[in-house]
C-alpha atoms as a PDB file:
ATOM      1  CA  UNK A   1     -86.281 -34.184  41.743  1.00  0.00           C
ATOM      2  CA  UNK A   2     -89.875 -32.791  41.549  1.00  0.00           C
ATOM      3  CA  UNK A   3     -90.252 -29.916  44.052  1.00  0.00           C
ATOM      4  CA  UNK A   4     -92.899 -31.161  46.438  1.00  0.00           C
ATOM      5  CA  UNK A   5     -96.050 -29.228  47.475  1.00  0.00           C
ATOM      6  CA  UNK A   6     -97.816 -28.172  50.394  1.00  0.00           C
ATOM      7  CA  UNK A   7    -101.912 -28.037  51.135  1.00  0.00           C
ATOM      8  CA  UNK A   8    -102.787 -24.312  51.450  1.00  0.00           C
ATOM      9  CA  UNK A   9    -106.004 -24.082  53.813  1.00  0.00           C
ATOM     10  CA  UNK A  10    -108.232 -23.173  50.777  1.00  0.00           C
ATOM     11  CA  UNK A  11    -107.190 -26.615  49.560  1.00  0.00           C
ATOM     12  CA  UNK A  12    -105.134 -25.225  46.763  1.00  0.00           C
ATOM     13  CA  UNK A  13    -101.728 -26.450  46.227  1.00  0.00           C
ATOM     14  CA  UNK A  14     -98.266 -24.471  45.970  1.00  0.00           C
ATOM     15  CA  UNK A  15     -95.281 -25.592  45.563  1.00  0.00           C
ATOM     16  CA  UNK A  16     -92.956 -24.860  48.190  1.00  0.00           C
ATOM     17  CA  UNK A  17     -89.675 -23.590  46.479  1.00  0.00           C
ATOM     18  CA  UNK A  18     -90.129 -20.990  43.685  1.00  0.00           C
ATOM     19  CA  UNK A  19     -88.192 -18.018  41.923  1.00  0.00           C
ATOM     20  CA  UNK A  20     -88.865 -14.534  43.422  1.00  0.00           C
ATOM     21  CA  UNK A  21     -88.011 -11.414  41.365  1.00  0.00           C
ATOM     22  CA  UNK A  22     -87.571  -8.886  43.908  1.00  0.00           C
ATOM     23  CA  UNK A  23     -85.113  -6.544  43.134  1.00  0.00           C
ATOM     24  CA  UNK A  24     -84.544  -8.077  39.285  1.00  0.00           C
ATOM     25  CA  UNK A  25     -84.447  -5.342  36.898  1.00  0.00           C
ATOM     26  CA  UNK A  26     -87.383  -5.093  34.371  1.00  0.00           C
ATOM     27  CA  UNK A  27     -84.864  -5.767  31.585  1.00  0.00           C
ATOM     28  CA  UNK A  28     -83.182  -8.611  33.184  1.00  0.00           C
ATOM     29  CA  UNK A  29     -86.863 -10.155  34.091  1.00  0.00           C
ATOM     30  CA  UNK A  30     -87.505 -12.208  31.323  1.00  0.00           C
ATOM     31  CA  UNK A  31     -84.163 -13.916  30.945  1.00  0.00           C
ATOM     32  CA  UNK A  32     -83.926 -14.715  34.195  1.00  0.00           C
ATOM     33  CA  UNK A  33     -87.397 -16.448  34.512  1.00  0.00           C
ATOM     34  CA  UNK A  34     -86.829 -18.137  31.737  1.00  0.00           C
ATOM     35  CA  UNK A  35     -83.997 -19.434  32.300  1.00  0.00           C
ATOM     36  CA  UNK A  36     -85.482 -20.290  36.608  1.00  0.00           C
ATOM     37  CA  UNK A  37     -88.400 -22.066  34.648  1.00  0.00           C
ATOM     38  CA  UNK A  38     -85.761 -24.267  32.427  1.00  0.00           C
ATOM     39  CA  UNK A  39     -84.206 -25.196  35.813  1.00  0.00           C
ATOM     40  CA  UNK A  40     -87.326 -26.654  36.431  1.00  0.00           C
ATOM     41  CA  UNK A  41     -88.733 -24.031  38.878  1.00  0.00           C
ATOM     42  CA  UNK A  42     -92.942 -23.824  38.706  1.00  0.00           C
ATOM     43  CA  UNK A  43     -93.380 -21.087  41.055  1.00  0.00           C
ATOM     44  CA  UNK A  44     -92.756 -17.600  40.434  1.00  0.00           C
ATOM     45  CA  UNK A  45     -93.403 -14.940  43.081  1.00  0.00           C
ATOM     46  CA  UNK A  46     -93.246 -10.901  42.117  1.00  0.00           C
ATOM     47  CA  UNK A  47     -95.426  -7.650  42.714  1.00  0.00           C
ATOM     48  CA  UNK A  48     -96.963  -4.940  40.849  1.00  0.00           C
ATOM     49  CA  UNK A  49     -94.221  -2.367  43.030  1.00  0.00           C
ATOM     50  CA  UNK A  50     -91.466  -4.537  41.564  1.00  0.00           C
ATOM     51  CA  UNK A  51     -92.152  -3.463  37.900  1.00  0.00           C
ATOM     52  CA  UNK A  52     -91.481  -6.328  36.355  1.00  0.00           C
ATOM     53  CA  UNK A  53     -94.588  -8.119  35.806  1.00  0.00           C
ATOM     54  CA  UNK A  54     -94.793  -7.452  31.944  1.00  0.00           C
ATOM     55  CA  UNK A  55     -91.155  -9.601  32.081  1.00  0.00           C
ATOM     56  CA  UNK A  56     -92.341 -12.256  34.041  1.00  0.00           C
ATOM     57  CA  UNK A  57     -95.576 -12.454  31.638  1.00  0.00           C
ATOM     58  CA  UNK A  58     -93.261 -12.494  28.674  1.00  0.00           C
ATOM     59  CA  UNK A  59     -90.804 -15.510  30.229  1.00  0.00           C
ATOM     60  CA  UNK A  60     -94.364 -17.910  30.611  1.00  0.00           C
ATOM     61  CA  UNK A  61     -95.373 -17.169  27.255  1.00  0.00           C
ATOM     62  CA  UNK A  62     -92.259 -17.681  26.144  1.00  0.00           C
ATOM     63  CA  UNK A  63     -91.655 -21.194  28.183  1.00  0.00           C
ATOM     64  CA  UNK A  64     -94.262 -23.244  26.166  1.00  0.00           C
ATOM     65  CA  UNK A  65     -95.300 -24.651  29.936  1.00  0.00           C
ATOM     66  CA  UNK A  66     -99.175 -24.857  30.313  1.00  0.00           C
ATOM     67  CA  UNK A  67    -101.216 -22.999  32.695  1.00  0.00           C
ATOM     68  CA  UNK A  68    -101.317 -25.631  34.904  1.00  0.00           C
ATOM     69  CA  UNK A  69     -97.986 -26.694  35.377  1.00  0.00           C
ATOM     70  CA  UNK A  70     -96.989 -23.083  36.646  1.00  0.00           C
ATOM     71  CA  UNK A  71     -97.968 -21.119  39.803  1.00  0.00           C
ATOM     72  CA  UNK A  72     -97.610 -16.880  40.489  1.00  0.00           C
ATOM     73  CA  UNK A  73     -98.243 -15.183  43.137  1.00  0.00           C
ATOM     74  CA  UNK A  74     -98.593 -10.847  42.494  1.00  0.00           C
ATOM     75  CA  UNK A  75     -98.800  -8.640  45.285  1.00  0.00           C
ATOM     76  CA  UNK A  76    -101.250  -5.092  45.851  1.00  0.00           C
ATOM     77  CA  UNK A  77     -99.224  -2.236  46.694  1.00  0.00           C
ATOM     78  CA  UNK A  78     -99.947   0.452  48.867  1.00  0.00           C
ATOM     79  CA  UNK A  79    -101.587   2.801  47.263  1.00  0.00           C
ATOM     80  CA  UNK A  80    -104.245   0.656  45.630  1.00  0.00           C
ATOM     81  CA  UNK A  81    -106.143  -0.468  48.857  1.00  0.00           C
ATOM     82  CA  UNK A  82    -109.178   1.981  48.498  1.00  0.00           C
ATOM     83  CA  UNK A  83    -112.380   1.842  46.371  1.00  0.00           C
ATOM     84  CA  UNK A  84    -112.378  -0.115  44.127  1.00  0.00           C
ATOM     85  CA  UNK A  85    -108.652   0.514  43.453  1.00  0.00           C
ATOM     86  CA  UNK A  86    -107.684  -3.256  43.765  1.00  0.00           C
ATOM     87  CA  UNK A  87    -110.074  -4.018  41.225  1.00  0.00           C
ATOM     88  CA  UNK A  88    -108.687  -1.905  38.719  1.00  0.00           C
ATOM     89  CA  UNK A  89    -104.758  -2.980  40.083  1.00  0.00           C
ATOM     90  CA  UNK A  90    -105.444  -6.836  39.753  1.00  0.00           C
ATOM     91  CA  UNK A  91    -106.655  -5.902  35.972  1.00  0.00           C
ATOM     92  CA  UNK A  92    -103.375  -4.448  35.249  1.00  0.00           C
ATOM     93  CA  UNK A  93    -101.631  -7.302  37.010  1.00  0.00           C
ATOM     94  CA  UNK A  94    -102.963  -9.480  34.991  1.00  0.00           C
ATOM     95  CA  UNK A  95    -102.576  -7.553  31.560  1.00  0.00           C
ATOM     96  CA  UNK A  96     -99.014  -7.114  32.584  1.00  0.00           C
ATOM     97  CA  UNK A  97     -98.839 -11.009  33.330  1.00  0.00           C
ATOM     98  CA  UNK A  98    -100.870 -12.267  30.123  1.00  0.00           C
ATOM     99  CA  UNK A  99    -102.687 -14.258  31.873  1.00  0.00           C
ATOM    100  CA  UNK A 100    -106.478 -14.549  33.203  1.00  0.00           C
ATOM    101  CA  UNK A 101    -106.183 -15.173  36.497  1.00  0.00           C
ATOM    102  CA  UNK A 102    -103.008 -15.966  39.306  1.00  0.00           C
ATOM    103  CA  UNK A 103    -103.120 -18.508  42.101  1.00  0.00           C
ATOM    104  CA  UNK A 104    -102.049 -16.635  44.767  1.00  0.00           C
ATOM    105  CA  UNK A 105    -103.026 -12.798  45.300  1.00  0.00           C
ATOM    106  CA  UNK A 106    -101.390 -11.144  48.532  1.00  0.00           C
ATOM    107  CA  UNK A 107    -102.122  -7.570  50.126  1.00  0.00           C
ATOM    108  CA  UNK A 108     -98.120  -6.599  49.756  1.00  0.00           C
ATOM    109  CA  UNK A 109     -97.993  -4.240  53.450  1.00  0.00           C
ATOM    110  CA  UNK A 110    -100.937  -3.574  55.755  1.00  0.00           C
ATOM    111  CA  UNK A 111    -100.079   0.226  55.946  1.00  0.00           C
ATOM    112  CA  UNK A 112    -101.282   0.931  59.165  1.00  0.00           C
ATOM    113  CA  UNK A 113    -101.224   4.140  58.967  1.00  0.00           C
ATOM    114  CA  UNK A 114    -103.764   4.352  56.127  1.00  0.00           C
ATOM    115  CA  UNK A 115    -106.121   2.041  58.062  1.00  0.00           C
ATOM    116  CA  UNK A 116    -107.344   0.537  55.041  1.00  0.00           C
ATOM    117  CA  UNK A 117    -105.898  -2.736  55.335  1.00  0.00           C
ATOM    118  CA  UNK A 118    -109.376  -4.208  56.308  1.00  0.00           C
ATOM    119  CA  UNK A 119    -111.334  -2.938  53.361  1.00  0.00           C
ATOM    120  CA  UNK A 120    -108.069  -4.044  51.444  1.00  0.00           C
ATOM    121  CA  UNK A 121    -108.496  -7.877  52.640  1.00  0.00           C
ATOM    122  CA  UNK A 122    -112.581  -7.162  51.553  1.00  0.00           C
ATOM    123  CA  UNK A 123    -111.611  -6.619  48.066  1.00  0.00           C
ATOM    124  CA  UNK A 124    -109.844  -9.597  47.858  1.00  0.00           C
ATOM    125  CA  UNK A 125    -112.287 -11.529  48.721  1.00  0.00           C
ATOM    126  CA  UNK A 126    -114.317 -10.389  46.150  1.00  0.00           C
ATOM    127  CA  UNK A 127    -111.260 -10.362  43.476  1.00  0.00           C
ATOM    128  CA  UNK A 128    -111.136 -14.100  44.870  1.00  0.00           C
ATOM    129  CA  UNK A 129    -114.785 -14.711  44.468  1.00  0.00           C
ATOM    130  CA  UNK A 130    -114.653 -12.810  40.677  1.00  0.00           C
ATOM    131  CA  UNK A 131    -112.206 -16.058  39.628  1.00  0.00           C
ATOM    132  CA  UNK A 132    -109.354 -13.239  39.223  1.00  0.00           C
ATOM    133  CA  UNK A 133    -107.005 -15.727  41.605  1.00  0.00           C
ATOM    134  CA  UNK A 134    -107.457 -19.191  43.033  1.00  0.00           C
ATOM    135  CA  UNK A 135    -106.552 -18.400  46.284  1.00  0.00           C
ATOM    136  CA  UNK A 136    -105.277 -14.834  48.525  1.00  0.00           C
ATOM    137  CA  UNK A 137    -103.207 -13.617  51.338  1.00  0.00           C
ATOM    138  CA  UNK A 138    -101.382 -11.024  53.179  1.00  0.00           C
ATOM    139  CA  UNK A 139     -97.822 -10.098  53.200  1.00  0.00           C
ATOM    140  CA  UNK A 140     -95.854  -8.462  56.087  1.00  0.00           C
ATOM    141  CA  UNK A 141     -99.042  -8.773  58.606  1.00  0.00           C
ATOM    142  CA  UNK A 142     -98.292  -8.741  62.032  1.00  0.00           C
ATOM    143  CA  UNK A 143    -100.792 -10.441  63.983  1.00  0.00           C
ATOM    144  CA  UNK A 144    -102.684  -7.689  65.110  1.00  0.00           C
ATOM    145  CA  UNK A 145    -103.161  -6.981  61.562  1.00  0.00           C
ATOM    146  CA  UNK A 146    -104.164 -10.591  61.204  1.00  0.00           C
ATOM    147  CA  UNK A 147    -106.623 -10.953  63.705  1.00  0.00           C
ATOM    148  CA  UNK A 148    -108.262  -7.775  62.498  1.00  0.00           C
ATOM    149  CA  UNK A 149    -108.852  -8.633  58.885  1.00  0.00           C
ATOM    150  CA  UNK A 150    -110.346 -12.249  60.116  1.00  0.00           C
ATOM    151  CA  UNK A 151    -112.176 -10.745  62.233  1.00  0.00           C
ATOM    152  CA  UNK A 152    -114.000  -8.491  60.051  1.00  0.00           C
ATOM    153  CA  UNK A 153    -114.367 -10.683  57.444  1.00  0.00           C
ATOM    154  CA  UNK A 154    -114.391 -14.666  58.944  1.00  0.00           C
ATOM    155  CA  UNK A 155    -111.863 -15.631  55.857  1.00  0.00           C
ATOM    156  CA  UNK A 156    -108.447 -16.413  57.351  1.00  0.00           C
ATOM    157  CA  UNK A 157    -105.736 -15.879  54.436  1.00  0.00           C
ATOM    158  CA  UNK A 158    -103.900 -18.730  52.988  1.00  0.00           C
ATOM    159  CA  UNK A 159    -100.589 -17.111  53.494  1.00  0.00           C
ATOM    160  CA  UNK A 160     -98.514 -14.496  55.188  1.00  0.00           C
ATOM    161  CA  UNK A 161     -95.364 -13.725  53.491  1.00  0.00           C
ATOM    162  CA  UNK A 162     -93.125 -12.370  55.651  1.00  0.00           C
ATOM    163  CA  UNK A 163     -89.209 -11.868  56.319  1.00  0.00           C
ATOM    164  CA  UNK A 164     -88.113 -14.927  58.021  1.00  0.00           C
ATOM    165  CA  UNK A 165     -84.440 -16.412  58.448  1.00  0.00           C
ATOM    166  CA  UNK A 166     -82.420 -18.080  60.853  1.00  0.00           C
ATOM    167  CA  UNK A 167     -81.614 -14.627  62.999  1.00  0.00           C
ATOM    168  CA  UNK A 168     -84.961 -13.464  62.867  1.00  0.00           C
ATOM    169  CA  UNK A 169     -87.978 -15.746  63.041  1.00  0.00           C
ATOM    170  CA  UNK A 170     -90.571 -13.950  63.470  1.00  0.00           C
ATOM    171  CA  UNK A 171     -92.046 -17.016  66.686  1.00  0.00           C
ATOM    172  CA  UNK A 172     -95.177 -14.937  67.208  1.00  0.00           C
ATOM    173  CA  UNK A 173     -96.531 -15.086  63.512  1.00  0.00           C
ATOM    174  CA  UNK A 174     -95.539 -18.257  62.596  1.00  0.00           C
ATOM    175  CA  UNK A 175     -97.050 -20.074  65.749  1.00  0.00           C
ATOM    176  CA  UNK A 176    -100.611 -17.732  65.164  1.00  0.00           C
ATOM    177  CA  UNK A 177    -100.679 -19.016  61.711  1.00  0.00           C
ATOM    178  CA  UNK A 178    -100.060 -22.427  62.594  1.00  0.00           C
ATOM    179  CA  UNK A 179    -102.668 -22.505  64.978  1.00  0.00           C
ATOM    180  CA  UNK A 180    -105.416 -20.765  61.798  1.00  0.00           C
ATOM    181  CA  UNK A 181    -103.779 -23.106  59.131  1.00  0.00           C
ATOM    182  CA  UNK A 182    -101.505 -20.402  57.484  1.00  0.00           C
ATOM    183  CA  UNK A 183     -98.780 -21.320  55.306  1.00  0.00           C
ATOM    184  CA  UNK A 184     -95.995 -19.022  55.819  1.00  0.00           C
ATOM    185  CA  UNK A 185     -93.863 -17.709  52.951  1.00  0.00           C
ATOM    186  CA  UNK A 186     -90.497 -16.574  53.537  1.00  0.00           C
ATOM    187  CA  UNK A 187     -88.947 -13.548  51.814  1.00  0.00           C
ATOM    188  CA  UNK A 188     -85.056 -13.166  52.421  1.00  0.00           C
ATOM    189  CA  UNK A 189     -84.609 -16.956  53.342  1.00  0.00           C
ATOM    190  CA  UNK A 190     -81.289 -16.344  53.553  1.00  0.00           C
ATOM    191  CA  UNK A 191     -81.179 -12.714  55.200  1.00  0.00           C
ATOM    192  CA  UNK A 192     -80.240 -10.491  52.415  1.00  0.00           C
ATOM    193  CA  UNK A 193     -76.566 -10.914  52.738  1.00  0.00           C
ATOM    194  CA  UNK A 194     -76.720  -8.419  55.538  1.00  0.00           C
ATOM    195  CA  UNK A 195     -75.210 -10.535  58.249  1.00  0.00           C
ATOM    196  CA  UNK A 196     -72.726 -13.568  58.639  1.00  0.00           C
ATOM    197  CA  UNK A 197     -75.402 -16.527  58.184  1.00  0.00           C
ATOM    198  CA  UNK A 198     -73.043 -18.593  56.075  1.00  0.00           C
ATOM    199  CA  UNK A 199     -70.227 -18.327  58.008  1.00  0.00           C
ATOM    200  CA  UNK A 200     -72.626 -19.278  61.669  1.00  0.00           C
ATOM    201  CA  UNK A 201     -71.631 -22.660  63.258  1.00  0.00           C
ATOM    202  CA  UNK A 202     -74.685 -24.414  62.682  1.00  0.00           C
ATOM    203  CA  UNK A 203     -74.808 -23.589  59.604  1.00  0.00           C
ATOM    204  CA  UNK A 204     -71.239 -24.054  58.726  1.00  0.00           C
ATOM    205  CA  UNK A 205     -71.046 -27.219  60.633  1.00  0.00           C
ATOM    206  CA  UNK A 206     -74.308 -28.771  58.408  1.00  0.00           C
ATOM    207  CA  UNK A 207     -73.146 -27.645  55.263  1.00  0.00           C
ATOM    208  CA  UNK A 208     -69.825 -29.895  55.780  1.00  0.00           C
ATOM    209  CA  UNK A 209     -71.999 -32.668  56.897  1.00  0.00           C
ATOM    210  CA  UNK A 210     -73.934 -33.123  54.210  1.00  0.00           C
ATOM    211  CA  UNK A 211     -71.555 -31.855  51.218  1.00  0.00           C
ATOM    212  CA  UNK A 212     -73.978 -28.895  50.581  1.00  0.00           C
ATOM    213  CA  UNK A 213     -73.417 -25.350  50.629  1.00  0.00           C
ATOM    214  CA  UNK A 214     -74.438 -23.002  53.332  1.00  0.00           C
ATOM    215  CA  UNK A 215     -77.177 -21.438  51.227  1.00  0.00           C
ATOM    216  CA  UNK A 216     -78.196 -25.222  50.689  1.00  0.00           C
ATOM    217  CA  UNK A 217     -78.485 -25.661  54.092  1.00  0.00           C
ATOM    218  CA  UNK A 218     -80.356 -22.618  55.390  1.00  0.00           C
ATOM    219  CA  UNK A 219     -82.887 -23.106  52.429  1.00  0.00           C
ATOM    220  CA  UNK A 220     -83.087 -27.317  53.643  1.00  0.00           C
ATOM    221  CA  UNK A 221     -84.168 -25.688  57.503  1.00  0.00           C
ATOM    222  CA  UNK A 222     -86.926 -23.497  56.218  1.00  0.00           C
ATOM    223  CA  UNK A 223     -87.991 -26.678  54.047  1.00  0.00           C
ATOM    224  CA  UNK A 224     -88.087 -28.690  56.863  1.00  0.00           C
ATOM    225  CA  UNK A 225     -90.264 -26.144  59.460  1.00  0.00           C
ATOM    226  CA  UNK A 226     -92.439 -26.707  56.378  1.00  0.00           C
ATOM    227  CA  UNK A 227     -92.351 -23.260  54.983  1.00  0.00           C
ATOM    228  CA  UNK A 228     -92.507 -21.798  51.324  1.00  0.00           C
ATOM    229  CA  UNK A 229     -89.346 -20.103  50.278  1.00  0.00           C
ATOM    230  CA  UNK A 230     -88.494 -18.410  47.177  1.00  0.00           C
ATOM    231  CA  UNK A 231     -84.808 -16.902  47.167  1.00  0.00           C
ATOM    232  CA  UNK A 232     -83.479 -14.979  44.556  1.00  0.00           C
ATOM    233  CA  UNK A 233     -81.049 -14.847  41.845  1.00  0.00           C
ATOM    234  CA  UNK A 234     -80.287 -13.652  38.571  1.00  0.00           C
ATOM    235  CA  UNK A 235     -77.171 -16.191  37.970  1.00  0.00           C
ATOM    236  CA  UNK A 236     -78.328 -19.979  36.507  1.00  0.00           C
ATOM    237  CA  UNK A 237     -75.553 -21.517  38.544  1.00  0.00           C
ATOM    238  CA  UNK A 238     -76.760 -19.925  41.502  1.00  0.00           C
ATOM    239  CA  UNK A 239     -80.597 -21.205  40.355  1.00  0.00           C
ATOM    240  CA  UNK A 240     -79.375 -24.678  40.155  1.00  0.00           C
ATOM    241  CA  UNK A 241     -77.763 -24.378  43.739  1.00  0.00           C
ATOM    242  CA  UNK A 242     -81.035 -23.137  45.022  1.00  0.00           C
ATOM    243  CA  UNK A 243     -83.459 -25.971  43.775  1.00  0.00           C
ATOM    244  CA  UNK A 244     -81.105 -28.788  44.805  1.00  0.00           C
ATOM    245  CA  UNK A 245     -82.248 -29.134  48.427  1.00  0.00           C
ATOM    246  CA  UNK A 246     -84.303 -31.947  48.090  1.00  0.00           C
ATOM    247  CA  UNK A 247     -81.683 -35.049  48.173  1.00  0.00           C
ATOM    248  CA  UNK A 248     -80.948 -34.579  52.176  1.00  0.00           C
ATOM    249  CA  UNK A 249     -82.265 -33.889  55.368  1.00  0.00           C
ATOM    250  CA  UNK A 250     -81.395 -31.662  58.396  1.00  0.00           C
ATOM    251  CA  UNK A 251     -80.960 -33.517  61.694  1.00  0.00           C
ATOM    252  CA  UNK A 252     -83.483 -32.320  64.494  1.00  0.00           C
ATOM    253  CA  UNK A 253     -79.923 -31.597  66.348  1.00  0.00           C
ATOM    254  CA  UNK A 254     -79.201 -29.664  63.378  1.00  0.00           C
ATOM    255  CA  UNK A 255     -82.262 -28.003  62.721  1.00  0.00           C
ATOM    256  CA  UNK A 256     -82.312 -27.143  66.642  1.00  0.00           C
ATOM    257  CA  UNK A 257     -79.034 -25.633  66.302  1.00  0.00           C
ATOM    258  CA  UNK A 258     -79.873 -23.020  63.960  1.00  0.00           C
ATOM    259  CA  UNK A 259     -82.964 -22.182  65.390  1.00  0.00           C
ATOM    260  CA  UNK A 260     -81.204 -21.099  68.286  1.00  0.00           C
ATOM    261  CA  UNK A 261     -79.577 -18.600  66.217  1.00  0.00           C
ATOM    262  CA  UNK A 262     -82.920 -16.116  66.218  1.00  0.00           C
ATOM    263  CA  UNK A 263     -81.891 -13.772  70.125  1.00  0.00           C
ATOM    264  CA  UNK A 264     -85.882 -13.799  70.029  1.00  0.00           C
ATOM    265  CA  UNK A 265     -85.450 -10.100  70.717  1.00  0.00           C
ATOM    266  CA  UNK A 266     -86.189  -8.871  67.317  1.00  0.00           C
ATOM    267  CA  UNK A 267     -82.927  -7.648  66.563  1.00  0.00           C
ATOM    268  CA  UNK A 268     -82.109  -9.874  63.316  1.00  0.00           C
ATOM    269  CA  UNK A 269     -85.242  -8.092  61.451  1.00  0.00           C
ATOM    270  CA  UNK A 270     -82.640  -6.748  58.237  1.00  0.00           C
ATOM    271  CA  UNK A 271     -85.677  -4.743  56.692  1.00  0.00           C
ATOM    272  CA  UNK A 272     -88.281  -2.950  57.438  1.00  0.00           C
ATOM    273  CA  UNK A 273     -90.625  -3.036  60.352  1.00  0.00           C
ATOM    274  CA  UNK A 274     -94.471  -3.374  58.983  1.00  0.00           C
ATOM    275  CA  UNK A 275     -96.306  -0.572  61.303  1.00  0.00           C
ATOM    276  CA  UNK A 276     -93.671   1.762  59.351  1.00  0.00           C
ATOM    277  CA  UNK A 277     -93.872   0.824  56.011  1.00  0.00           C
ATOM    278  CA  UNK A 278     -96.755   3.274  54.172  1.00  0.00           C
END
């Protein structure tokens, strides 16, 4: 089943399950693209910080897929926000990638601390405007951060990709961005493995339902609150798994359910907190 899109507020399209290669090794990279893009995966998310660009590049060349039939996001880390700095780290992006431009160009963490976040968002406006990437966004922005950078500049971004699952939500971001036209991404859709999501009622309960698994599930409710999810995994089986969400839908008594599984205190955030990250 083709994986369907959704109408970023740009008016560029994305399609709203991909691969991300956080945390795959370098030498694993390629192989494991590859084989995501022979599933029949189109979107492939990584980051200059994850190293593994230059792997990702190799897998697309490799795949014999044209240009347009695939979509990558890369991120800006850190310590490229000043100057012209994300001029020069786009470049190498790109190099590493083999390719002329991306579609999707995020700042990776505001870095408050650095208070260059806004002259960050800037330069992507003008790596936008230079044809570098189709369209750009922000990554782990709270929405101070948010309402600073549009602010400044009048362009809202196209996306925030931020850490979102079932015991941590993240309500104040995702009802801001609704309310601009943000797409949200989510990164750990399925909480890093760092608490009992699979075995939760809801999400237990759903999974027998529907003959899916519990990973099915979770990635069906994200689907279904319309976000863009991209989980990870360097196992084809486990690929497969992943992409075949498309054949069945959550109840709203179901999708209800595991929303209530977020305390809305904050305390299901499994990484870490964006006004510490540097």
């Amino acid at each position: 089943m083709t994986i369907p899109t959704v109408t970023l507020n740009d008016g560029n399209d994305i399609p709203q399950l991909g691969y991300g290669v956080f945390k795959v090794p370098p030498a694993d990279t390629e192989r494991a693209v590859s084989e995501a893009l022979e599933v029949g995966y189109r979107h492939i998310d990584t980051a200059a910080v994850y190293g593994n660009e230059a792997g990702v590049g190799a897998a697309i060349a490799s795949s014999g897929l044209s240009r347009g039939d695939l979509y990558v996001t890369t991120k800006l880390w850190n310590d490229r926000h000043d100057g012209e700095e994300p001029h020069a780290a786009i470049r190498e992006s790109l190099d590493k990638l083999r390719l002329d431009a991306v579609d999707l160009y995020l700042v990776h963490w505001p870095t408050p601390a650095a208070d260059n976040y806004v002259h960050a968002w800037e330069k992507m406006i003008e790596i936008q405007d230079a044809g570098h990437t189709r369209s750009i966004g922000v990554s782990n922005h709270l929405v101070a951060h948010l309402e600073r950078i549009v602010d400044a500049t009048g362009v809202v971004p196209a996306v925030n990709q931020i850490e979102l699952h079932p015991a941590y939500q993240q309500r104040e971001i995702t009802d801001w961005a609704a309310g601009k036209g943000v797409k949200i991404e989510a990164w750990g859709p399925l909480g890093q493995g760092k608490y009992d999501l699979f075995g939760a009622e809801p999400v237990a309960s759903a999974a027998s339902a529907h003959g899916k698994t519990p990973a099915q599930v979770v990635l069906r409710w994200h689907l279904q609150h319309g976000f863009i999810v991209f989980p990870k995994s360097v196992r084809r089986e486990r690929l497969e798994e992943n992409r075949d969400v498309f054949d069945f839908d959550l109840s709203d008594a179901e999708v209800a359910a595991i929303d209530a599984l977020d305390s809305g205190d904050g305390s299901g955030r499994v990484s870490a907190h964006p006004d510490e990250v540097h």
